[in-house]
Protein backbone atom coordinates (compact mmCIF):
# COMPACT_ATOMS: atom_id res chain seq x y z
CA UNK A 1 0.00 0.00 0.00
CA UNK A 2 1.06 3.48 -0.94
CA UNK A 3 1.92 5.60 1.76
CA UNK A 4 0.88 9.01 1.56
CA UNK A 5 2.30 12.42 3.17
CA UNK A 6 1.32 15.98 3.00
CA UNK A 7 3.72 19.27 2.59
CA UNK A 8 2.14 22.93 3.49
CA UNK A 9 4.46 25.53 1.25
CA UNK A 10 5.43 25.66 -2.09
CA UNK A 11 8.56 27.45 -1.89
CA UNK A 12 11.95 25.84 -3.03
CA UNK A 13 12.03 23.92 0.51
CA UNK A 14 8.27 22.81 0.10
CA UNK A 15 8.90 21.66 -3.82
CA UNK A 16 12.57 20.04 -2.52
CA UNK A 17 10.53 18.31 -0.01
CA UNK A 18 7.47 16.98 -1.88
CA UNK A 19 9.89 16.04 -4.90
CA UNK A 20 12.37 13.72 -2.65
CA UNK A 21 9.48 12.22 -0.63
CA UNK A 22 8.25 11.48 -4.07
CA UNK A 23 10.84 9.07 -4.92
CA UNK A 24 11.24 7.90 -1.68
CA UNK A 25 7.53 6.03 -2.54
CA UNK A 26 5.19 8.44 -0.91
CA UNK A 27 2.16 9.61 -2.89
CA UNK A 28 2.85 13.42 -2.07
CA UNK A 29 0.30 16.65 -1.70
CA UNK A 30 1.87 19.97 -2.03
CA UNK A 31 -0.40 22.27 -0.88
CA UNK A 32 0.00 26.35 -1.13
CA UNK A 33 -2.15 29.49 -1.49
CA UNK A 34 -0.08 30.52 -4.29
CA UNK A 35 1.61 28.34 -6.85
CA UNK A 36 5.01 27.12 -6.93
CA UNK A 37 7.89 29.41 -6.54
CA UNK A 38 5.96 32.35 -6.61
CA UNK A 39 6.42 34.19 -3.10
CA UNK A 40 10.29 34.59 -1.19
CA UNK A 41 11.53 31.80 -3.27
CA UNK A 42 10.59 34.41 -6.49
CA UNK A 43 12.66 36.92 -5.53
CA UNK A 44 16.61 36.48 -4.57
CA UNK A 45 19.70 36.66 -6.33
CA UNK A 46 19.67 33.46 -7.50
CA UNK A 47 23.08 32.51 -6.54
CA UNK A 48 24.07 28.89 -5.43
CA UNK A 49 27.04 29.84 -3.91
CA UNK A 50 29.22 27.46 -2.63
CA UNK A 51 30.30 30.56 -0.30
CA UNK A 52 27.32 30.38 1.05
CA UNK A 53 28.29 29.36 4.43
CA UNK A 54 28.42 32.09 6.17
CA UNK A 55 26.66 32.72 9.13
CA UNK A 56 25.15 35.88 9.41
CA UNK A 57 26.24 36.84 13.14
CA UNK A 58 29.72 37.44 12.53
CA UNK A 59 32.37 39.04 15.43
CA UNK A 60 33.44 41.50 12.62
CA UNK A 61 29.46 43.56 13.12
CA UNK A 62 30.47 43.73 17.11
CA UNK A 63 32.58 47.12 16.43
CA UNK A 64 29.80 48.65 14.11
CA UNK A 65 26.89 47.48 16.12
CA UNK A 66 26.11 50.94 16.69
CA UNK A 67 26.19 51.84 13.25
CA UNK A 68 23.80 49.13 12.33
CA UNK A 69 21.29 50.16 14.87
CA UNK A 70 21.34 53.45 14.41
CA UNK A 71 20.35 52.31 10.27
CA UNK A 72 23.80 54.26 9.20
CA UNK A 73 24.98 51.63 6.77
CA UNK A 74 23.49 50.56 3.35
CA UNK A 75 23.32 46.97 4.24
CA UNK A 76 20.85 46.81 6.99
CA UNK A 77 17.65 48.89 8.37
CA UNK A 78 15.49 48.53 11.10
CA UNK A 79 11.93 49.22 11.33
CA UNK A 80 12.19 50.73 15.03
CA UNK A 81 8.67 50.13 16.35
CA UNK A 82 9.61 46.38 15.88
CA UNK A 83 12.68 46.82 18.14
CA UNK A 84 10.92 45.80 21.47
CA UNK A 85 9.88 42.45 20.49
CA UNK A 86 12.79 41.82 18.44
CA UNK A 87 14.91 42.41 21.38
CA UNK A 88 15.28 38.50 22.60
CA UNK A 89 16.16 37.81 18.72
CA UNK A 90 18.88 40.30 18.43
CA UNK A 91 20.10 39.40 21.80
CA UNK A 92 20.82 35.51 21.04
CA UNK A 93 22.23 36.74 17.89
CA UNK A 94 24.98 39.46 19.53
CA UNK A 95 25.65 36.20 21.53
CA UNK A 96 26.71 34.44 18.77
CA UNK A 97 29.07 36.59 17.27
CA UNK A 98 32.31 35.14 18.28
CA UNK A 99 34.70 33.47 16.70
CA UNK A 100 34.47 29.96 17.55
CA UNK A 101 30.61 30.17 17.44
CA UNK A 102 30.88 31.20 13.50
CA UNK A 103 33.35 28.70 12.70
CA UNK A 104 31.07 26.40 14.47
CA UNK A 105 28.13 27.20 12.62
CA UNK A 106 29.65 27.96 9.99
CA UNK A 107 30.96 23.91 9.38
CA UNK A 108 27.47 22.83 9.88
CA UNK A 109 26.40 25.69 6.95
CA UNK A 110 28.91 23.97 4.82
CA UNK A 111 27.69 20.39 5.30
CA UNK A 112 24.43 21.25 4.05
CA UNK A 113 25.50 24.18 1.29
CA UNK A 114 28.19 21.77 -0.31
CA UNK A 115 25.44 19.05 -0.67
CA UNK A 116 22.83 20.59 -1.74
CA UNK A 117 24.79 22.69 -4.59
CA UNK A 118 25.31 19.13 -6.28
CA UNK A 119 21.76 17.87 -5.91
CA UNK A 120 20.71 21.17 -7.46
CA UNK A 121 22.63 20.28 -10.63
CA UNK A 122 21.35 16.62 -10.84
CA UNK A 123 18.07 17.79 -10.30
CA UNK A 124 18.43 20.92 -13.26
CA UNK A 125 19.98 18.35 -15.69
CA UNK A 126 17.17 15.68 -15.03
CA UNK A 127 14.36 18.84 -15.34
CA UNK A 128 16.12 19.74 -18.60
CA UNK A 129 16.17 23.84 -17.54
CA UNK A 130 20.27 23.77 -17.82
CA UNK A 131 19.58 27.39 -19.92
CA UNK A 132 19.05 28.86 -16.76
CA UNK A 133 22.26 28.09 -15.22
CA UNK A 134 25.08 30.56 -14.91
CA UNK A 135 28.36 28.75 -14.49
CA UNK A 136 31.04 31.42 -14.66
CA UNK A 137 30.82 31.99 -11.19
CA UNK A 138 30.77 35.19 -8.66
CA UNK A 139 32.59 38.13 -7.50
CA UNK A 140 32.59 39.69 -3.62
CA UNK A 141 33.84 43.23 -4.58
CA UNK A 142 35.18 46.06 -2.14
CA UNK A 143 35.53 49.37 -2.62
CA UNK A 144 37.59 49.77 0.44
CA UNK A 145 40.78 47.52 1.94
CA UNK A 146 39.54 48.31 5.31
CA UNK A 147 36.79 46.33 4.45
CA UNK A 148 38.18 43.66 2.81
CA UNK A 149 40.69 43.35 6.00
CA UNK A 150 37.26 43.02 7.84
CA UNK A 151 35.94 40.30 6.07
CA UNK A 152 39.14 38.39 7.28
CA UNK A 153 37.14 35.58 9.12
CA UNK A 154 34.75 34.96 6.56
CA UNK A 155 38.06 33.75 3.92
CA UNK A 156 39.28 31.50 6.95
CA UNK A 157 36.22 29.42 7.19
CA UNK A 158 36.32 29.13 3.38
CA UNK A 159 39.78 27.81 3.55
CA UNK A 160 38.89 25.51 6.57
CA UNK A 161 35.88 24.07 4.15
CA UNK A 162 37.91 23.83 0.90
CA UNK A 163 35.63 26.37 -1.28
CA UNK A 164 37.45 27.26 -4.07
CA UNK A 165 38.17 30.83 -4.28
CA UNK A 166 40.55 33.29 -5.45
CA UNK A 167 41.77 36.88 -4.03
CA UNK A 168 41.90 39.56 -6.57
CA UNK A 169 43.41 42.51 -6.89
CA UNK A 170 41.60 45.46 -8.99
CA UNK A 171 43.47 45.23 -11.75
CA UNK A 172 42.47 41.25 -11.54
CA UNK A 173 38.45 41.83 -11.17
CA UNK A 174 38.62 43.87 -14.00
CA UNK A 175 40.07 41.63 -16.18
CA UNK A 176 36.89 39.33 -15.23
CA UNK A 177 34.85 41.98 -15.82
CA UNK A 178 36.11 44.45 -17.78
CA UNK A 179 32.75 46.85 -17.91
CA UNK A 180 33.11 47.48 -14.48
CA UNK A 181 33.54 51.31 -13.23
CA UNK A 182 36.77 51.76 -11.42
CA UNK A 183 35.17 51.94 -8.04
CA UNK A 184 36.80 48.62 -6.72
CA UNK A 185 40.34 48.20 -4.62
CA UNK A 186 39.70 44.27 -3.52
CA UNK A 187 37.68 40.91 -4.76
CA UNK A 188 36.95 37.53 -4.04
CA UNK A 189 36.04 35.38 -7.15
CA UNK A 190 33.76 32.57 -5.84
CA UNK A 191 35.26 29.92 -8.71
CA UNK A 192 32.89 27.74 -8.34
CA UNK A 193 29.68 29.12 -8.09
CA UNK A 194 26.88 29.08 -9.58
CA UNK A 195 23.52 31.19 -10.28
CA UNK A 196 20.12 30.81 -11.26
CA UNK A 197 18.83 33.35 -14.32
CA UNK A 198 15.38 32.79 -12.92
CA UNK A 199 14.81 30.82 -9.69
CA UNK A 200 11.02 31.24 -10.05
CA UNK A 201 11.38 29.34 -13.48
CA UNK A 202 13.72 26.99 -11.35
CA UNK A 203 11.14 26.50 -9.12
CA UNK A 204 8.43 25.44 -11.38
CA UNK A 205 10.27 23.38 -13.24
CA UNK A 206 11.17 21.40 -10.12
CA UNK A 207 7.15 21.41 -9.38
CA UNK A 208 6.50 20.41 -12.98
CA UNK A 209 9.04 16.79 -12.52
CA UNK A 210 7.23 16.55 -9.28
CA UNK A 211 3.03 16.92 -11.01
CA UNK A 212 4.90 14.15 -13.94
CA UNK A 213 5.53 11.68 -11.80
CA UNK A 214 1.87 11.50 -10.29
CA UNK A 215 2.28 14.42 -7.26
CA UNK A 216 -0.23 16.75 -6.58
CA UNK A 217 -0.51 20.46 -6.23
CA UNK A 218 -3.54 22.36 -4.39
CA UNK A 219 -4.16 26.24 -4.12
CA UNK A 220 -5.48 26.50 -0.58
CA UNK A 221 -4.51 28.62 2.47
CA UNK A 222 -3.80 26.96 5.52
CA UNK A 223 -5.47 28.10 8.27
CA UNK A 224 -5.23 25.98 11.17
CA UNK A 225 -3.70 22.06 12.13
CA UNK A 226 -5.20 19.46 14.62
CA UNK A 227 -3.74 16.43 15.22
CA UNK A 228 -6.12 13.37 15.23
CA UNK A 229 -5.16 10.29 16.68
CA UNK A 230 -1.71 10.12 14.94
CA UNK A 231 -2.72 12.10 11.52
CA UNK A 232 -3.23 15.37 10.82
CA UNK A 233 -6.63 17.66 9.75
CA UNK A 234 -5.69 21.29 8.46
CA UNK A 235 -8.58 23.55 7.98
CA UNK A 236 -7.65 25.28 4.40
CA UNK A 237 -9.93 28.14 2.80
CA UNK A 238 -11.01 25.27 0.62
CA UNK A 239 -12.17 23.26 3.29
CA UNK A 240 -11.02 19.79 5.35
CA UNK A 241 -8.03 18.25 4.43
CA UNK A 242 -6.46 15.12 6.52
CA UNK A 243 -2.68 13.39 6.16
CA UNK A 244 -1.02 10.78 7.91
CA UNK A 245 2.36 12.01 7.82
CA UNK A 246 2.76 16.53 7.56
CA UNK A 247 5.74 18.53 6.41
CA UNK A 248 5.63 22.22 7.17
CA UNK A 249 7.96 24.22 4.99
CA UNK A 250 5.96 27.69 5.09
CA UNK A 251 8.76 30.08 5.13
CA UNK A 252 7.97 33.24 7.92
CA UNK A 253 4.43 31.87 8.32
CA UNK A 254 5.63 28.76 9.69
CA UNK A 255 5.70 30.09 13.18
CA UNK A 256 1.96 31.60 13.03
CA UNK A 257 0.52 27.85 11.81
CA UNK A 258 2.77 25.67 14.05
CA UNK A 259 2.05 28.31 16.91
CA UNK A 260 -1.34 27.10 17.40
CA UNK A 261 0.32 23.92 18.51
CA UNK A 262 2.20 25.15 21.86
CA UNK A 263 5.58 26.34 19.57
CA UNK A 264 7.67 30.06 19.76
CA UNK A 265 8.51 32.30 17.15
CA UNK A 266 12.19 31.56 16.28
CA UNK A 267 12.18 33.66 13.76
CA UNK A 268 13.58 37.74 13.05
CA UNK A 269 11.67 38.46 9.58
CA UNK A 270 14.62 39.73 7.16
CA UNK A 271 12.38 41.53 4.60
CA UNK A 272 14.50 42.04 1.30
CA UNK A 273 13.62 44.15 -1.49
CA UNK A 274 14.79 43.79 -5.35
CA UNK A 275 14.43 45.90 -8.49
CA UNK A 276 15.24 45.06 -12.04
CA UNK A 277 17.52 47.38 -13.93
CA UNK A 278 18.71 47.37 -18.00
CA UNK A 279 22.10 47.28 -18.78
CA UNK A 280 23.30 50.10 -20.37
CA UNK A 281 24.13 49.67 -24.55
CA UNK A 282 27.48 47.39 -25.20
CA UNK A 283 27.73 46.75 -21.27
CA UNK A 284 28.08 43.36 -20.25
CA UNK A 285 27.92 41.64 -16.80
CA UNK A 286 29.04 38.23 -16.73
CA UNK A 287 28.17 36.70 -12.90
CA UNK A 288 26.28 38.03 -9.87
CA UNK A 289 28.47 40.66 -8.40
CA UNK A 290 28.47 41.46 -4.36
CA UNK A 291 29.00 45.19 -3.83
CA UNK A 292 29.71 44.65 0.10
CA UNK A 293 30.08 48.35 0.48
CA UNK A 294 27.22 49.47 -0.81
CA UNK A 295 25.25 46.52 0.30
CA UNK A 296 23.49 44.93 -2.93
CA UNK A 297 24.30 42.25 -5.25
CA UNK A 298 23.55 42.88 -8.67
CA UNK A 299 22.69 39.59 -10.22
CA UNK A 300 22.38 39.55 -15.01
CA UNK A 301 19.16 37.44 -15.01
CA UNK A 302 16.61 36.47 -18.10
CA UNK A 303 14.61 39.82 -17.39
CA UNK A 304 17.62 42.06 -16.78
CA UNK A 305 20.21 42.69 -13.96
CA UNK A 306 18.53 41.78 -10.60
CA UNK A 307 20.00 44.10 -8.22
CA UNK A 308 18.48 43.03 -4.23
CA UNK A 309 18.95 45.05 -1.23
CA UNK A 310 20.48 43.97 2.44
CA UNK A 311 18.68 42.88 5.85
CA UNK A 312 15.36 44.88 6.65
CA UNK A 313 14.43 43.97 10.04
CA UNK A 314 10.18 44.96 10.01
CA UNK A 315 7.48 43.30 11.91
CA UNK A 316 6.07 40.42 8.61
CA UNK A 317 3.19 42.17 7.89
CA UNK A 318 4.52 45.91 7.69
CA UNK A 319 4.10 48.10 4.74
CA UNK A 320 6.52 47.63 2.40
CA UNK A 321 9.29 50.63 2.57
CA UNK A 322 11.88 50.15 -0.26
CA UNK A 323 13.97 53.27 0.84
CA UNK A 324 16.82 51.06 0.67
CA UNK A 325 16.69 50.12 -3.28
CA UNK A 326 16.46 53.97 -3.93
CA UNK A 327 19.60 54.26 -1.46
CA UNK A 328 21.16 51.58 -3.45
CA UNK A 329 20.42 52.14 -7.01
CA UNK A 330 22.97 55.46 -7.16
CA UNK A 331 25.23 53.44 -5.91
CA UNK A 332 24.99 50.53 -8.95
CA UNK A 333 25.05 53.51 -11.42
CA UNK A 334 28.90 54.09 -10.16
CA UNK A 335 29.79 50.96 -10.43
CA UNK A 336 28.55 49.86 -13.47
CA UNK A 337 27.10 51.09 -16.92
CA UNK A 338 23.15 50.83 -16.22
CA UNK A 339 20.25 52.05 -17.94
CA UNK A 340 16.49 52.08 -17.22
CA UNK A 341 14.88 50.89 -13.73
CA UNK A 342 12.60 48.50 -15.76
CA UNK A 343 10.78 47.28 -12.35
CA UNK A 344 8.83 50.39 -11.41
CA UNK A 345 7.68 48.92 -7.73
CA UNK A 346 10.45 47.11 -6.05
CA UNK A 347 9.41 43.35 -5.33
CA UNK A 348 9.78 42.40 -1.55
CA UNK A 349 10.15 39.25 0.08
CA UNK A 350 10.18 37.57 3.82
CA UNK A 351 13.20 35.85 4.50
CA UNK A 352 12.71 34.36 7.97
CA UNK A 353 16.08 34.04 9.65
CA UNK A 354 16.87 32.59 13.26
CA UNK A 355 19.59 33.88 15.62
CA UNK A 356 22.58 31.08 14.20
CA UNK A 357 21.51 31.19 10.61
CA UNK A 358 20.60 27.40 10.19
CA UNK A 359 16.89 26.39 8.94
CA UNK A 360 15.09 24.43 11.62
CA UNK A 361 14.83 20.79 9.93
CA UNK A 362 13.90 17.65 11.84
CA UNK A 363 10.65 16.05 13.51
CA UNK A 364 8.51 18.38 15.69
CA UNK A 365 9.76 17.97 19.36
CA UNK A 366 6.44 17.36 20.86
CA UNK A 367 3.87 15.72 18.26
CA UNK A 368 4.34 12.96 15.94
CA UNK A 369 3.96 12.68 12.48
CA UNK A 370 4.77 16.16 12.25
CA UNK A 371 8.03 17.59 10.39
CA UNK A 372 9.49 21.15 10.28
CA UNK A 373 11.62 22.86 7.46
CA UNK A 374 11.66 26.38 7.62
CA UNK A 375 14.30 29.66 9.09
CA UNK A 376 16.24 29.60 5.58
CA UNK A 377 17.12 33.06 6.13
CA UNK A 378 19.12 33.85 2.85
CA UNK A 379 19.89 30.08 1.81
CA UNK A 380 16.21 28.84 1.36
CA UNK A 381 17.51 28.44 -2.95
CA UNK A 382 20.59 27.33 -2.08
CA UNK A 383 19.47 24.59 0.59
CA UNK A 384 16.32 23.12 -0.82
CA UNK A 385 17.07 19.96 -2.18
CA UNK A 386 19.21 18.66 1.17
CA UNK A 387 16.81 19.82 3.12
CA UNK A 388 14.06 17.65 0.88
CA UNK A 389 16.46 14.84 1.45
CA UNK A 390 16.84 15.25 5.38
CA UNK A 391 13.62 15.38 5.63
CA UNK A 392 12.44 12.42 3.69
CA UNK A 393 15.83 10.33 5.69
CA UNK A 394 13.98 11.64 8.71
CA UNK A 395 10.63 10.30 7.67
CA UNK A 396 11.71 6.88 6.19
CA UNK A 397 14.40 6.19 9.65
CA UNK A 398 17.19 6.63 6.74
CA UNK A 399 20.72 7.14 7.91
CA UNK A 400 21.54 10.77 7.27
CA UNK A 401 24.76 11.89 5.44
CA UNK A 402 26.04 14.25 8.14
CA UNK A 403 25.50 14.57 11.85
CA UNK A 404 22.14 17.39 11.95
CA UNK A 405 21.67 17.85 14.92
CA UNK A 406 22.84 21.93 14.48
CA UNK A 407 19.59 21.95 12.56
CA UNK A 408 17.34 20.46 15.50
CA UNK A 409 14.05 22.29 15.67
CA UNK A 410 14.47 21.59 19.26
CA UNK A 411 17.03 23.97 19.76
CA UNK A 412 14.61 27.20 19.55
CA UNK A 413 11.48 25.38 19.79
């Protein structure tokens, strides 16, 4: 007999999710109120990065903590009336910025980056979408050596977990990219990375090998979950819906659903914003480019250069404010030849982010049949496909291929 299992979300983690249960046996739902791809997972830079493992709280923001707060730098903003209850967030994520803690979390960012980077190009090659990968890799640019210095710790954990990479001098970056303004003292080429020229197209196409092999999709908002007996019954817009084994991948409104069950809010809501810009005639951009002064990465996509803003700490629900793509759009024009703003209203997304950067993946600590993967923060594209496959080892009492318990929803749960 076919066993079945339900996944709420149909964001990269949901689709990653419902595609490896899949083929693990299990006759998979993938139920979403919008369809695949088409919220946070929509809207990033599209980079799989094998850099990517990073965490976010760094030692090197201790000595311009003040600068952050106070919203002086390009890279991050606050919304201020959501300081009070973000306080216990930002405090377990000062905490964290230390040395050993980063190079810490930083190994267990590696074990699932490195991973998932190759099941991403197994799974593009078997979906047939190899057009809409970008192979020459990426640059981290800096338009100061003080900030390059800063970045210091960053280049030892890439050494420490063998990603390829290269330090450039100016003269150096702009041999890789030769259309480049002359705004740039440092650079980092990420050799062997990798970007998406549309992850919503990515996304889809993912969903589409997923419908073809007998999966199914539903367009429902989830509104509530009750465990009953040892399945599940979600109340959707749509009506009753019941599963024996539940996945919830639902991004920052994981914590709203899952709330209802006796769970906290993990999660700091990271709202980023992007625009889409022309290049200018006879200019060329080759890779995603990281301008970490002016906090953006500018990203040549299908639709045009992708340029996406830095961390906007806001309550989920707050009006949009895209102050920082008009701060940052100036700021592309000096760096490189750029033409029209071709997306008059800046897109914005939800990237929900806990205090030591790794996603929450594992069984629920207090109800069975019940399995979490969500608190991506900026990796959600990047980590899909391991996280479908941890999931689906967790399901099917499969050995996993790396110690996860750095990813325990217990930890914050």
């Amino acid at each position: 007999m076919t066993q079945s299992a339900a996944v709420l979300g149909a964001g990269i983690v949901g689709i990653s999710c419902a595609l490896e249960l899949q083929r693990r046996g299990y006759q998979v739902t993938l139920t979403d109120r919008r369809g695949p791809g088409e919220e946070t997972s929509s809207g990033n830079a599209g980079i799989l990065s094998y850099s990517n493992i990073t965490p976010l709280a760094d030692p090197s923001l201790l000595p311009r903590l003040h600068r952050l707060i106070l919203n002086l730098d390009a890279d991050f903003s606050m919304h201020y009336p959501h300081l009070i209850s973000l306080f216990p967030w930002l405090l377990r994520f000062v905490l964290r910025c230390r040395r050993k803690t980063f190079l810490h979390d930083g190994d267990a960012m590696a074990a699932l980056t490195l991973t998932s980077i190759d099941l991403h190009r197994q799974w593009i090659a078997e979906a047939g979408v190899e057009d809409l990968l970008n192979q020459v890799g990426g640059l981290k640019l800096y338009r100061h050596q003080a900030t390059f210095l800063r970045d210091e710790l960053e280049r030892e954990l890439l050494e420490r977990c063998a990603v390829k990479h290269t330090l450039l001098s100016a003269d150096q970056v702009y041999q890789l990219e030769p259309d480049l303004k002359p705004v740039f003292a440092r650079g980092v080429s990420i050799d062997e990375s990798v970007s998406i020229r549309n992850p919503e197209k990515l996304c889809k196409a993912y969903a589409q090998m997923f419908v073809a092999a007998g999966g199914q999709i539903r367009r429902a908002g989830i509104q509530s979950l009750r465990q009953v007996g040892a399945a599940w019954e979600m109340t959707t817009d749509q009506g009753l819906e019941t599963a024996a084994r539940l996945v919830v991948c639902m991004g920052a409104w994981t914590p709203e659903l899952i709330g209802q069950l006796g769970y906290s809010n993990p999660l700091a809501i990271e709202r980023g914003y992007h625009t889409i810009l022309a290049p200018a005639a006879d200019a060329r951009l080759s890779r995603p480019i990281f301008d970490v002064d002016s906090g953006y990465v500018m990203a040549p996509m299908e639709m045009g250069l992708r340029v996406t803003t830095g961390t906007n700490l806001a309550r989920r629900e707050a009006a949009p404010d895209p102050r920082q793509v008009a701060r940052v759009i100036p700021r592309v024009r000096e760096a490189f030849p750029v033409g029209d703003v071709i997306m008059q209203d800046p897109w914005m997304g939800r990237r929900p982010t806990v205090p030591d950067t790794l996603p929450l993946i594992g069984p629920a600590p207090h109800h069975e049949n019940l399995w979490l993967a969500f608190g991506h923060s900026h990796m959600g594209l990047t980590m899909g496909p391991i996280t479908g496959r941890l999931i689906a080892n967790f399901i099917d009492s499969s050995e996993q291929p790396f110690p996860v318990k750095a990813c325990d929803p217990a930890r914050y749960l």
